[in-house]
C-alpha atoms as a PDB file:
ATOM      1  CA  UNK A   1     -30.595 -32.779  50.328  1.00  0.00           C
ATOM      2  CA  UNK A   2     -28.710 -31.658  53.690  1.00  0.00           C
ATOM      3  CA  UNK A   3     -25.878 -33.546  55.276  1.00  0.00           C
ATOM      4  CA  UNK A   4     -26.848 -35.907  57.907  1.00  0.00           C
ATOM      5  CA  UNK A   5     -23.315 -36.499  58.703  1.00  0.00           C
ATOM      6  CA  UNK A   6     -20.241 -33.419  58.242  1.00  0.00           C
ATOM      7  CA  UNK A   7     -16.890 -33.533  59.415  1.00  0.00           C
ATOM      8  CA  UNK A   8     -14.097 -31.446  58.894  1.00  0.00           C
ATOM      9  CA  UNK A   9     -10.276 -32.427  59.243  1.00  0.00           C
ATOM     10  CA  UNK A  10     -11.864 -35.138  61.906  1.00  0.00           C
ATOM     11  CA  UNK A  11      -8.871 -36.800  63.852  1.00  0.00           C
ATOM     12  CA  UNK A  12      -7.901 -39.187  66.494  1.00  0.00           C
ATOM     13  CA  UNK A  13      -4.447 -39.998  67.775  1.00  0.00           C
ATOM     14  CA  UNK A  14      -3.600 -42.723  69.879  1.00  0.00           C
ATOM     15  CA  UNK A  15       0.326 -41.543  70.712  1.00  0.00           C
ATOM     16  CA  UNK A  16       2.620 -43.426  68.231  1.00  0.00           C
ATOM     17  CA  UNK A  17      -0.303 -45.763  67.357  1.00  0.00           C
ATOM     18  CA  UNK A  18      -1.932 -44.538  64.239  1.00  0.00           C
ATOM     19  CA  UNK A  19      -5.608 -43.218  64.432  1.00  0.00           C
ATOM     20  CA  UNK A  20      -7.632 -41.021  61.771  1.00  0.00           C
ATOM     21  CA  UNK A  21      -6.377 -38.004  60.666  1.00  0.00           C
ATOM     22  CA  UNK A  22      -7.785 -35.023  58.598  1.00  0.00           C
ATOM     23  CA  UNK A  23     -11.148 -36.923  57.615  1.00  0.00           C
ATOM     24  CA  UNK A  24     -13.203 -34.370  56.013  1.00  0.00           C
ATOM     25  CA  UNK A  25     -16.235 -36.515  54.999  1.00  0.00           C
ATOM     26  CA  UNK A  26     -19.879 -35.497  54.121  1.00  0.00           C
ATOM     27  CA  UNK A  27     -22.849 -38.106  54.078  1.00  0.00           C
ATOM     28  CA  UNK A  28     -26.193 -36.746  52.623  1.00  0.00           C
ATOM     29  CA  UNK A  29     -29.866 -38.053  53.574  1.00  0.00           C
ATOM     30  CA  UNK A  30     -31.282 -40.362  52.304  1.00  0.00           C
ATOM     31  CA  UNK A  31     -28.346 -41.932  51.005  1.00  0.00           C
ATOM     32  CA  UNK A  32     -25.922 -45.575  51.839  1.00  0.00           C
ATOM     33  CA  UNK A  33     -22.732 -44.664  52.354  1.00  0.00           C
ATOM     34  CA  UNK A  34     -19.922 -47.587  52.239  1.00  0.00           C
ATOM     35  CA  UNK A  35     -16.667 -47.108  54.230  1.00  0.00           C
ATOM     36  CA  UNK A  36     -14.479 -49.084  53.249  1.00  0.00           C
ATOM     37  CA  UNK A  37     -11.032 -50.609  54.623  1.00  0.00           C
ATOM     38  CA  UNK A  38      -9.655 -53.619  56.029  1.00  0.00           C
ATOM     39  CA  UNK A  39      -9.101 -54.486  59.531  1.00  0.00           C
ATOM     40  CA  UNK A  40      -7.032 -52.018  61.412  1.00  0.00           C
ATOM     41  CA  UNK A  41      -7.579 -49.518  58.667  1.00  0.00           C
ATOM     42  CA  UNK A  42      -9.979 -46.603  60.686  1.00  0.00           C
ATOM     43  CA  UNK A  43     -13.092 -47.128  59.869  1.00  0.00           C
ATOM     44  CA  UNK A  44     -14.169 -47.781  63.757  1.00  0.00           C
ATOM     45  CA  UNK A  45     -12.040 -45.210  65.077  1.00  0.00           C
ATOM     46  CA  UNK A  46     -13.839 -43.050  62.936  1.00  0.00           C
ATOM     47  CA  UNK A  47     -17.494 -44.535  63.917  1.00  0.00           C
ATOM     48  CA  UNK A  48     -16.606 -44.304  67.574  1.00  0.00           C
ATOM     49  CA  UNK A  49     -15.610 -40.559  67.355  1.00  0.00           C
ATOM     50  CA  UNK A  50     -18.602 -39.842  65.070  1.00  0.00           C
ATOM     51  CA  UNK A  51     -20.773 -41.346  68.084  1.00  0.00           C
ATOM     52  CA  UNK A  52     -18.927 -39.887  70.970  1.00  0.00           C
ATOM     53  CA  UNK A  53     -17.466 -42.373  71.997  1.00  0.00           C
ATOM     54  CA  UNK A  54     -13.942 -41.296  71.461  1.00  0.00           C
ATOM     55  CA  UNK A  55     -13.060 -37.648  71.603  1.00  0.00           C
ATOM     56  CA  UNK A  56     -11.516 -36.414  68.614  1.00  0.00           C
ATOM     57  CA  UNK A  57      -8.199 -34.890  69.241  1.00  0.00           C
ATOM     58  CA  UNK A  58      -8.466 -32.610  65.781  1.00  0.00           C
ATOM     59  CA  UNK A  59     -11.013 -31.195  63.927  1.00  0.00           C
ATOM     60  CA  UNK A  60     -14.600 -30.928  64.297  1.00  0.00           C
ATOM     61  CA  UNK A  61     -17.598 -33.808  63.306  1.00  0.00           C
ATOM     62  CA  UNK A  62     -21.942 -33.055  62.896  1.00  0.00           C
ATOM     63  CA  UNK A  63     -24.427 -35.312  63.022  1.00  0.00           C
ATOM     64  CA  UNK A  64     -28.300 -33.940  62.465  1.00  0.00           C
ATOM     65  CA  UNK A  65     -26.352 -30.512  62.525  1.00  0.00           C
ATOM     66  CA  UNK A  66     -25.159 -31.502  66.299  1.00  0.00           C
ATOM     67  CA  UNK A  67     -21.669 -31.436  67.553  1.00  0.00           C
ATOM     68  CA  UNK A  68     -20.511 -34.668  67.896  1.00  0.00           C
ATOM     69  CA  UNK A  69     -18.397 -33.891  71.018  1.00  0.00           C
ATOM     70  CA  UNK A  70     -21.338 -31.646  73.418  1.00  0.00           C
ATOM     71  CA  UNK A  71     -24.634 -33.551  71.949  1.00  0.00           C
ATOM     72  CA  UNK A  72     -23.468 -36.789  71.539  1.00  0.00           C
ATOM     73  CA  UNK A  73     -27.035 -38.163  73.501  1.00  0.00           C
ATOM     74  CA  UNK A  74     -29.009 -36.156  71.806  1.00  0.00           C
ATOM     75  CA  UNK A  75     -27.088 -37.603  68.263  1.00  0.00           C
ATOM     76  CA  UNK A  76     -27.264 -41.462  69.474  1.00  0.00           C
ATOM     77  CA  UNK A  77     -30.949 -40.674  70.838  1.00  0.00           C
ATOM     78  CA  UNK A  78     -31.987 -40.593  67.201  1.00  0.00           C
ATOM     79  CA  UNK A  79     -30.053 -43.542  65.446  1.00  0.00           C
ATOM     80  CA  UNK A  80     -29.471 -46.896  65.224  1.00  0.00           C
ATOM     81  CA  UNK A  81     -25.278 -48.091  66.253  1.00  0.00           C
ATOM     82  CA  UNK A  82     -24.249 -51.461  65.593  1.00  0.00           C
ATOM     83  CA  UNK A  83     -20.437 -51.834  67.125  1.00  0.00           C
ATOM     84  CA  UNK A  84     -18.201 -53.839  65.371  1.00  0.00           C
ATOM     85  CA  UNK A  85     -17.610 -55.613  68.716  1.00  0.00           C
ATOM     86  CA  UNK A  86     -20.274 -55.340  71.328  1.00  0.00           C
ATOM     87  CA  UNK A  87     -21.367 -56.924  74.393  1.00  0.00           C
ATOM     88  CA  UNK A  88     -24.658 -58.358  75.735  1.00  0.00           C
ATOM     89  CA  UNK A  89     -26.213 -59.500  79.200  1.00  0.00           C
ATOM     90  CA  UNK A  90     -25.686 -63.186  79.107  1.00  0.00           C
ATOM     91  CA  UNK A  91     -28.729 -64.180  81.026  1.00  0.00           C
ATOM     92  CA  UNK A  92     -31.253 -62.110  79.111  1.00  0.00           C
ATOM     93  CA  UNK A  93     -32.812 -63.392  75.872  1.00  0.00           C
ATOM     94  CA  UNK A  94     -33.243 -61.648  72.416  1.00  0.00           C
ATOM     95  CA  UNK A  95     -36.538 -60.716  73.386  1.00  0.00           C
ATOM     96  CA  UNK A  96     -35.996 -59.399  76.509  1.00  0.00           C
ATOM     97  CA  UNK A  97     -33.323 -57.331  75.182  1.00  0.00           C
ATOM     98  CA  UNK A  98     -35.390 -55.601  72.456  1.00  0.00           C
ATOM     99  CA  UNK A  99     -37.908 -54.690  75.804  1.00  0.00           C
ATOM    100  CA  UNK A 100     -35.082 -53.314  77.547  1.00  0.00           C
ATOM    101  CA  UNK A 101     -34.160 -50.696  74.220  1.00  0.00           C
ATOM    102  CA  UNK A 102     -37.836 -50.596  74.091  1.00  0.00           C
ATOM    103  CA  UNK A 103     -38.712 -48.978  77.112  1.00  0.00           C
ATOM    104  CA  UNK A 104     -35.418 -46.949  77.169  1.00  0.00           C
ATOM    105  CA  UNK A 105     -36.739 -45.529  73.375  1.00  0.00           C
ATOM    106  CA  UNK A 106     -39.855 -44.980  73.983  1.00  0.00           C
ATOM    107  CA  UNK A 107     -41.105 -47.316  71.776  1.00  0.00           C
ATOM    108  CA  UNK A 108     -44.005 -49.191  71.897  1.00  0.00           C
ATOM    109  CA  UNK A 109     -45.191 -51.292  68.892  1.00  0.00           C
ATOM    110  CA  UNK A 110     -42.789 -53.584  68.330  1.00  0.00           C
ATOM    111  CA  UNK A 111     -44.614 -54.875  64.812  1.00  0.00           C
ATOM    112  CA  UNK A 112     -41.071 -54.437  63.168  1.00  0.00           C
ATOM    113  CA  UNK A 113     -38.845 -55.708  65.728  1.00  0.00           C
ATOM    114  CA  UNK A 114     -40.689 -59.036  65.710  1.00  0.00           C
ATOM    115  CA  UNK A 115     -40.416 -58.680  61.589  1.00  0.00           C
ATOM    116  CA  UNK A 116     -37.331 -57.708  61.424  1.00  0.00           C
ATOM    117  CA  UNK A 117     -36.076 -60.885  64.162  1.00  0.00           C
ATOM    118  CA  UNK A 118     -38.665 -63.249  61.722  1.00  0.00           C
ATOM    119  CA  UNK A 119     -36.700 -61.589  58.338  1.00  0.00           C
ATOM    120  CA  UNK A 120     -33.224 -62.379  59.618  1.00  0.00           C
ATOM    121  CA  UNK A 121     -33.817 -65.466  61.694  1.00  0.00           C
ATOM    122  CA  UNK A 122     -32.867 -63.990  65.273  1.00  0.00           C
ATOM    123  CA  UNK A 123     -33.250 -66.263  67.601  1.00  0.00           C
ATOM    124  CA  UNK A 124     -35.351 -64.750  70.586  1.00  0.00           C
ATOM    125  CA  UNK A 125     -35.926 -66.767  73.702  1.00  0.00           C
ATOM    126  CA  UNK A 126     -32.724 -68.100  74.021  1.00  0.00           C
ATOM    127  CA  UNK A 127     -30.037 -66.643  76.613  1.00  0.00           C
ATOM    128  CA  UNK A 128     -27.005 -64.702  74.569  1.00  0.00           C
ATOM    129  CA  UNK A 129     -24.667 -66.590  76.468  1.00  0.00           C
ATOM    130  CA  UNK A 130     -25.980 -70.053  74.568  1.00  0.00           C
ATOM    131  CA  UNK A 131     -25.934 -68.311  70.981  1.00  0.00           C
ATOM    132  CA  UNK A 132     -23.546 -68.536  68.204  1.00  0.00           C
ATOM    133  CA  UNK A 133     -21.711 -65.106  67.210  1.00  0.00           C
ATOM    134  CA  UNK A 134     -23.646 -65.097  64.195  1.00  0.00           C
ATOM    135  CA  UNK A 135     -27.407 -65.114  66.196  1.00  0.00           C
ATOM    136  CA  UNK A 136     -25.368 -62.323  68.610  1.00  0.00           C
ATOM    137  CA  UNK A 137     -25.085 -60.454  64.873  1.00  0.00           C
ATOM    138  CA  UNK A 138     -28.534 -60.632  64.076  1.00  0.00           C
ATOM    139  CA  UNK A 139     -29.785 -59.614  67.461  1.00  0.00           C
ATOM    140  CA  UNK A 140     -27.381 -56.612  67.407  1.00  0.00           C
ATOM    141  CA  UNK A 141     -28.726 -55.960  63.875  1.00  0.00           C
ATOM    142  CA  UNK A 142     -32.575 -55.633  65.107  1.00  0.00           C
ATOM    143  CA  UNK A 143     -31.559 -53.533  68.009  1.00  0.00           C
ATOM    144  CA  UNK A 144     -29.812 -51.379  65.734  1.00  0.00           C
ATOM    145  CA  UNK A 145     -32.950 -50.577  63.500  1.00  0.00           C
ATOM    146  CA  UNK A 146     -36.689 -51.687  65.346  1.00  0.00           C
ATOM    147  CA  UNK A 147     -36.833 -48.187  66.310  1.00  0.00           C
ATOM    148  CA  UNK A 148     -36.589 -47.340  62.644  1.00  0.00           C
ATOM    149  CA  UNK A 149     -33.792 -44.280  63.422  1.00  0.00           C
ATOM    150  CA  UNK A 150     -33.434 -41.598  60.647  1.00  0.00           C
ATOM    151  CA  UNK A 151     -29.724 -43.067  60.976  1.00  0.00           C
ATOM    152  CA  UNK A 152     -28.176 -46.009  61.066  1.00  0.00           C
ATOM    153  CA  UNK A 153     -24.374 -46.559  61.477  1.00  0.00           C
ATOM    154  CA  UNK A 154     -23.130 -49.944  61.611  1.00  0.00           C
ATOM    155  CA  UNK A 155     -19.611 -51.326  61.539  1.00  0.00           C
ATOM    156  CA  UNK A 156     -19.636 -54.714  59.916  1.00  0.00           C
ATOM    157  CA  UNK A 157     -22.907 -55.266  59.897  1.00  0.00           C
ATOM    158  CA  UNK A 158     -22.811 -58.578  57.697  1.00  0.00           C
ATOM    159  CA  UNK A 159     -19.481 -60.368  60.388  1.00  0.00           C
ATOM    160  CA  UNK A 160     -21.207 -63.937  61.436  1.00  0.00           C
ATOM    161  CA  UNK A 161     -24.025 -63.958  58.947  1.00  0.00           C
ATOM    162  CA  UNK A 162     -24.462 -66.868  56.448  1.00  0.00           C
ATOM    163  CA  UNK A 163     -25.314 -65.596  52.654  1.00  0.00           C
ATOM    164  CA  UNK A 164     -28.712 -65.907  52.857  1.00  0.00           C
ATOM    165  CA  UNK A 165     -29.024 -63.403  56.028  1.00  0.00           C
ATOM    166  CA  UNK A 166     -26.632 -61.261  54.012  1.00  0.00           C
ATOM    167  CA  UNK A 167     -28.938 -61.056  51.491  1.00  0.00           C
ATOM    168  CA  UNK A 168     -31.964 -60.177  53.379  1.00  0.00           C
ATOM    169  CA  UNK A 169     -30.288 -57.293  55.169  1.00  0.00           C
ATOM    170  CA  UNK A 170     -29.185 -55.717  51.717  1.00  0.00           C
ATOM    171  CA  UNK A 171     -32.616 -55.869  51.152  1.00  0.00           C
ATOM    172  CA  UNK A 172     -33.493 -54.094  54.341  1.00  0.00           C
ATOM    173  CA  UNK A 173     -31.103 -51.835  54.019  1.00  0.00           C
ATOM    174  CA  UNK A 174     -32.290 -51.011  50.590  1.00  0.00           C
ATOM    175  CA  UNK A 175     -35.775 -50.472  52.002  1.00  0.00           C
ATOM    176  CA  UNK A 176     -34.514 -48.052  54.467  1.00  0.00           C
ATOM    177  CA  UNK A 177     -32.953 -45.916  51.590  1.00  0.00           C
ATOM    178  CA  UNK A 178     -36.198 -46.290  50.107  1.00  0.00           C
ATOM    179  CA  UNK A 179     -37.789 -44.579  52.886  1.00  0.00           C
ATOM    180  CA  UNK A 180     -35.289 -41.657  52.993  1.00  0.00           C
ATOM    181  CA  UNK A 181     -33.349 -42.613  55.691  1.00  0.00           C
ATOM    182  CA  UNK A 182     -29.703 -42.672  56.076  1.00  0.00           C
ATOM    183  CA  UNK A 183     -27.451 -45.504  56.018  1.00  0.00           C
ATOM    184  CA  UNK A 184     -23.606 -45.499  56.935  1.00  0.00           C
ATOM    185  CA  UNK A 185     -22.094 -48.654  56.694  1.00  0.00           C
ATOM    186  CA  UNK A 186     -18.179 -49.853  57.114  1.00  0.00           C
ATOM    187  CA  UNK A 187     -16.688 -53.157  55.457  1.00  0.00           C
ATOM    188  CA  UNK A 188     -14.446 -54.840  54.165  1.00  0.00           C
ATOM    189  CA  UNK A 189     -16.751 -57.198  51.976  1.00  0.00           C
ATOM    190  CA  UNK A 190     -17.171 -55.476  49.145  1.00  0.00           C
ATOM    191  CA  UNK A 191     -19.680 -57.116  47.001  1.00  0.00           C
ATOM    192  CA  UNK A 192     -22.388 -55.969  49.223  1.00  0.00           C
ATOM    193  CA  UNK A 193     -20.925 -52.287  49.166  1.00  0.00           C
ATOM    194  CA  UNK A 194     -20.841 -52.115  45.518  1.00  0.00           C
ATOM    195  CA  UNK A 195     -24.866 -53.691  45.062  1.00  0.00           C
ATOM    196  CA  UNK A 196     -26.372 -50.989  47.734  1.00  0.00           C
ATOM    197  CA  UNK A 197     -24.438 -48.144  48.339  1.00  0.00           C
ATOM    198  CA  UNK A 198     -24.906 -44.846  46.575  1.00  0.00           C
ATOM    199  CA  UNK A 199     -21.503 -43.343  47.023  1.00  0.00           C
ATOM    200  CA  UNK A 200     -18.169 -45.222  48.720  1.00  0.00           C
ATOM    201  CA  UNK A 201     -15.016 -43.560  51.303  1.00  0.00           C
ATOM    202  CA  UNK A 202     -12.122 -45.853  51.022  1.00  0.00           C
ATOM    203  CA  UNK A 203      -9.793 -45.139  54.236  1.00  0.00           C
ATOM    204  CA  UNK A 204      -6.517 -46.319  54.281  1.00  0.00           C
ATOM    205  CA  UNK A 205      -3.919 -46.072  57.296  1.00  0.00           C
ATOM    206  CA  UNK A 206      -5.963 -44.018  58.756  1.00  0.00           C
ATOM    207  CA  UNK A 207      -6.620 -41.590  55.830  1.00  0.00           C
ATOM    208  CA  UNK A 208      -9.750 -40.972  53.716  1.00  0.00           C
ATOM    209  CA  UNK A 209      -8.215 -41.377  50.206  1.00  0.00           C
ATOM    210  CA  UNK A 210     -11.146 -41.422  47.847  1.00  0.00           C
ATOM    211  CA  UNK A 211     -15.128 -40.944  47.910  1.00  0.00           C
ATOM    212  CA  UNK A 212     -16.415 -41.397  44.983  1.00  0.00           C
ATOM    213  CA  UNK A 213     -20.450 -42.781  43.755  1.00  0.00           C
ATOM    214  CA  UNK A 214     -19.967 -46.355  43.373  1.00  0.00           C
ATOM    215  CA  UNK A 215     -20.060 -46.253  39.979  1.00  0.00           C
ATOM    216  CA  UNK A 216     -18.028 -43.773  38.749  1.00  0.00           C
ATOM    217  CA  UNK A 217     -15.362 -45.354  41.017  1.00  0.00           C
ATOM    218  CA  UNK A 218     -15.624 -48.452  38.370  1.00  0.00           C
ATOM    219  CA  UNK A 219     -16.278 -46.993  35.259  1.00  0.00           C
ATOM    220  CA  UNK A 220     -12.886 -44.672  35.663  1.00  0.00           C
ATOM    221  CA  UNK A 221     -11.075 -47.193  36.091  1.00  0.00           C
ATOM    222  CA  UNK A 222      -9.613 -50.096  34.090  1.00  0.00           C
ATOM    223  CA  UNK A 223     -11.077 -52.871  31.792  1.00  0.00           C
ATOM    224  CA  UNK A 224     -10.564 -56.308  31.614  1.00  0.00           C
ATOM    225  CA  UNK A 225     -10.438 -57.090  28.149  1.00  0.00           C
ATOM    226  CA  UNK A 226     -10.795 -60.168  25.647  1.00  0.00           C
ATOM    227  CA  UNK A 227     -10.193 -60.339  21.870  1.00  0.00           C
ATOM    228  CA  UNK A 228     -10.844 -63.406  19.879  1.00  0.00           C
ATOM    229  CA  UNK A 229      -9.901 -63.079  15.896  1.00  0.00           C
ATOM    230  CA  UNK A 230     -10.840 -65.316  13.026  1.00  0.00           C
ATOM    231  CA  UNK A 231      -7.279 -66.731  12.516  1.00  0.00           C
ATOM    232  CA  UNK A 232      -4.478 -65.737  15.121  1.00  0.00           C
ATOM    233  CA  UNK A 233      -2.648 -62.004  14.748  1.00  0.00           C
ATOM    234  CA  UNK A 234       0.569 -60.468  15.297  1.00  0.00           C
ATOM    235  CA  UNK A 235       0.298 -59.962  19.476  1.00  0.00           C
ATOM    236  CA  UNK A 236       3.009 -57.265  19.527  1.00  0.00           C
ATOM    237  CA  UNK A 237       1.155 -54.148  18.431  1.00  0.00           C
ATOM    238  CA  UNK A 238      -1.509 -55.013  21.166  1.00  0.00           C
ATOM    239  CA  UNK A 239       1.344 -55.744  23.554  1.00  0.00           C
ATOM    240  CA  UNK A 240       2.868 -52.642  23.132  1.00  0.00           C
ATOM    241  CA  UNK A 241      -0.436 -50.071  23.486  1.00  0.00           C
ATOM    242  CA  UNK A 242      -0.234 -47.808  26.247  1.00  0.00           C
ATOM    243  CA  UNK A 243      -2.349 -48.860  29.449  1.00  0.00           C
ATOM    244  CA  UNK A 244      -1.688 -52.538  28.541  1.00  0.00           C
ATOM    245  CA  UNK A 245      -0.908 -54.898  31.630  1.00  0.00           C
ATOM    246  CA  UNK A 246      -1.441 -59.059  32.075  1.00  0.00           C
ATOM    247  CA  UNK A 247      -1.014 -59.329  28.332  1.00  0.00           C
ATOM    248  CA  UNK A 248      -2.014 -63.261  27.251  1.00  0.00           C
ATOM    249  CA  UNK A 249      -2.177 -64.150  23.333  1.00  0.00           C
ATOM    250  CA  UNK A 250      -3.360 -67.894  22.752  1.00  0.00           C
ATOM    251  CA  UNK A 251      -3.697 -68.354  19.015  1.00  0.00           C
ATOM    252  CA  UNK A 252      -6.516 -66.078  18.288  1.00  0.00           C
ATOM    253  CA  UNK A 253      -7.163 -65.114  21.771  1.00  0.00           C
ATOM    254  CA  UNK A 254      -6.000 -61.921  23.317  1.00  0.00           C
ATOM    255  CA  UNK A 255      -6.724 -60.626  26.724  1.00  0.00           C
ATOM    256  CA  UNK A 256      -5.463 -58.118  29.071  1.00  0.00           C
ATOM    257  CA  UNK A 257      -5.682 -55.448  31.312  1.00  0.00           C
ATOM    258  CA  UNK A 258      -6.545 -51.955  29.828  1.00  0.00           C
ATOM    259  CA  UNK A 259      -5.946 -48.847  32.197  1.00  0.00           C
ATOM    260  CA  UNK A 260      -6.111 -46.120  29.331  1.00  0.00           C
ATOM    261  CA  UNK A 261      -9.043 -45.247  26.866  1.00  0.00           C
ATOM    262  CA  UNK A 262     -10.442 -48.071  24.388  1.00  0.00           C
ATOM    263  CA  UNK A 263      -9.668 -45.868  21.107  1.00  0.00           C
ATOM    264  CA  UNK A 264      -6.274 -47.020  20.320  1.00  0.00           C
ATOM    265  CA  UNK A 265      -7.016 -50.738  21.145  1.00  0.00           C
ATOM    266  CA  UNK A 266     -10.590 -50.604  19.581  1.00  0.00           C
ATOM    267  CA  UNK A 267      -8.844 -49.193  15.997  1.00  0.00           C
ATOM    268  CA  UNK A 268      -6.144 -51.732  16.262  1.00  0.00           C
ATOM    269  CA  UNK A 269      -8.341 -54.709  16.460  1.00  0.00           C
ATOM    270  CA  UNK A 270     -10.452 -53.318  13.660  1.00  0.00           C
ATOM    271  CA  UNK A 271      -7.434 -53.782  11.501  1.00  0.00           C
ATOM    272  CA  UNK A 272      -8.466 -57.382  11.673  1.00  0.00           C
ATOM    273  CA  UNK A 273     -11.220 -60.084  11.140  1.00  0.00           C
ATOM    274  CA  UNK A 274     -12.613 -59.369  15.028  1.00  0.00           C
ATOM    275  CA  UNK A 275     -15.211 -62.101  16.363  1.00  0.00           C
ATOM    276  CA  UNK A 276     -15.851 -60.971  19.874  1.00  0.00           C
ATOM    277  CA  UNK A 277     -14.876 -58.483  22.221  1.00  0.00           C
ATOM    278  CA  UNK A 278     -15.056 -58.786  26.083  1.00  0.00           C
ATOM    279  CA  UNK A 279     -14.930 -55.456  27.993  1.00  0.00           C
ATOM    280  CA  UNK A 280     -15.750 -55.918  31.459  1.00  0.00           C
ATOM    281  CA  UNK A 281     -15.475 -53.815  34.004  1.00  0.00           C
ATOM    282  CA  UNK A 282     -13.461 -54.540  37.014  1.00  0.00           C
ATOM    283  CA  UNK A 283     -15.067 -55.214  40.622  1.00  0.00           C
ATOM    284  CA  UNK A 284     -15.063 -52.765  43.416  1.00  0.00           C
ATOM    285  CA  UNK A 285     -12.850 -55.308  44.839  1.00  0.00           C
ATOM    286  CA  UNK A 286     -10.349 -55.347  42.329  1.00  0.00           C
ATOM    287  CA  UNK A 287     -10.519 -51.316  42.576  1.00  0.00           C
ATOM    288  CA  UNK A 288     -10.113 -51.425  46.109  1.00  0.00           C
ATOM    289  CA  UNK A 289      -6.864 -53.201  45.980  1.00  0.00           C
ATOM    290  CA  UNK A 290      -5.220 -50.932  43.742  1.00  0.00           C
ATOM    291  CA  UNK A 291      -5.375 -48.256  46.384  1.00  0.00           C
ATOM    292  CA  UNK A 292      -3.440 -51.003  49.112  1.00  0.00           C
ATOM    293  CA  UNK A 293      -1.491 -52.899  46.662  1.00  0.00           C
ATOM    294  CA  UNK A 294       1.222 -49.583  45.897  1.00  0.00           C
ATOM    295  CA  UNK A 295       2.650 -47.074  47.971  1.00  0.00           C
ATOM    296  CA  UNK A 296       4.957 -44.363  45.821  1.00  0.00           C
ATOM    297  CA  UNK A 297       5.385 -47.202  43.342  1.00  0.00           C
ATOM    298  CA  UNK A 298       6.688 -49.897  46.123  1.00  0.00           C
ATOM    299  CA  UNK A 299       4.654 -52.789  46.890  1.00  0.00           C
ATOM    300  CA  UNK A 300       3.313 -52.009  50.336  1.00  0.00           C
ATOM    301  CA  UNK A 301       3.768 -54.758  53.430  1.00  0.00           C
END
C-alpha cells in the first residue's frame, strides 16, 4: 500500500498559544484512521494544516504525494472535508447545496447523494437557517462524500447525530474502506473509533503520543479481572502480585485491575478450588485516559 497521507515533524504555532508540534504521522490507503483527543487537544489544527488551510510553521505534510502547502487545490480537489465547525448559506436548501458542489465537482449523477441524504435522514428542501445542528451535520456529512473522494477527512463527523445516524455512518464509512478508499477521522467518542478504525493517533497537548492498530493498543494493555472460588481465600497473596490495582475481595470474589502478564495471577489462583475467571479487556476509552489521566506521575489538571 502507499501513503495517502505523510507528514514529517508537521507543526503549527500560534505564539504562546499551543498548536501541533513535531507530528510525524503516516496514513496508508485504503485504511480508517482514528485521531483521537479531546477538545482543544490538536486534532483540527492538524486537519486544517493537512488541508491548507493553515500554513504550517515547521515541518513538511503530503497528501496523494502533493505538498500540502503549494497544491493544496489540487489535494482538496480530490477529497471529501467535513470541518468540525462550518458554515452554510442560510437561504439555500440541502438540495440546492449538493447542486452547488455538484456543478463545482463536476459531478453529475447524483444516485448517491440522494442515497446517502435517504441513509442518514438529511433533510433536503428545507432552508439551513430553519434546521437543527444535527440536520446541518448530516448535510455536511453528504457533501463531504456524494462525490465518492479517494479521501475523506472529517473532524467530528458523528457531533449532533442521534445513535441511530451514528450507526449508519459507521456503516458507510465501513463501506468506503471496503472500496479501498481512505478514511481519516478525528474524535473524541471513542466507541465508534475502536468498532471501524484500522489503526488509532492519540494527540495530546498538541503532541502525537501513540499510533498504534486498534487492537494491539488494547490487547497491550491491562485486564480487568474477576475471580470467584468455591469457598472464600486468603486475599493477600493476590493483593500483593505485581501489576495489581482496584483490588476488591468479597467472600469468594476477587477482582481487580491487572497491568502485568496473567502467569503469576493465573498460578496463584490455581492453588485453589477456581469457579470462574473474568478477563476482559479494557475499552479504548479506558486506554485513552491513561495517556491524560498522568503527567510524570502527577495527576494532570
Amino acid at each position: 500500500m502507499s501513503a495517502v497521507i505523510e507528514t514529517s515533524k508537521l507543526s503549527k504555532a500560534y505564539g504562546k498559544s499551543r498548536g501541533i508540534k513535531d507530528i510525524d504521522l503516516m496514513v496508508e490507503e485504503g485504511e480508517v484512521f482514528g485521531f483521537l483527543g479531546p477538545n482543544g487537544a490538536g486534532k483540527t489544527t492538524t486537519i486544517r494544516t493537512l488541508l491548507g488551510f493553515m500554513r504550517p510553521t515547521g515541518g513538511a505534510a503530503e497528501i496523494f504525494g502533493l505538498d500540502t502547502k503549494r497544491e493544496s487545490v489540487r489535494i482538496r480537489a480530490n477529497a471529501g472535508n467535513l470541518p468540525g465547525e462550518f458554515a452554510l448559506e442560510d437561504k439555500m436548501t440541502g438540495e440546492g447545496l449538493l447542486k452547488l458542489f455538484a456543478r463545482l465537482r463536476g459531478v453529475g449523477d447524483m444516485t448517491y447523494a440522494h442515497d446517502l441524504a435517504e441513509r442518514l435522514g438529511a433533510e433536503m428542501k428545507r432552508p439551513m437557517r430553519k434546521l437543527s445542528r444535527g440536520n446541518k451535520q448530516k448535510i455536511g456529512l453528504v457533501q463531504a462524500m456524494f462525490h465518492k473522494p479517494p479521501l475523506l477527512i472529517l473532524d467530528e463527523p458523528t457531533g449532533g447525530l442521534d445513535p441511530l445516524v451514528q450507526e449508519e455512518f459507521l456503516k458507510i464509512v465501513g463501506e468506503v474502506k471496503e472500496e479501498g478508499r481512505t478514511v481519516f477521522f478525528s474524535s473524541h467518542v471513542l466507541s465508534e473509533v475502536e468498532r471501524v478504525c484500522d489503526r488509532v493517533g492519540i494527540i495530546r497537548g498538541g503532541e502525537l503520543v501513540d499510533v498504534e492498530p486498534t487492537g494491539q493498543l488494547i490487547d497491550k494493555s491491562f485486564r480487568h479481572v474477576k475471580l470467584t472460588f468455591e469457598k472464600a481465600v486468603d486475599p493477600r497473596p493476590f493483593r500483593t502480585l505485581e501489576g495489581i490495582e482496584d483490588f476488591h475481595a468479597d467472600g469468594d470474589e476477587l477482582s481487580f485491575t491487572l497491568h502485568s502478564e496473567p502467569d503469576r495471577m493465573v498460578k496463584l489462583a490455581g492453588e485453589h478450588k477456581l469457579v470462574s475467571m473474568e478477563y476482559e479487556r479494557p475499552s479504548l476509552e479506558e486506554i485513552f485516559l491513561t495517556y491524560y489521566g498522568k503527567t510524570n506521575g502527577k495527576e494532570e489538571r
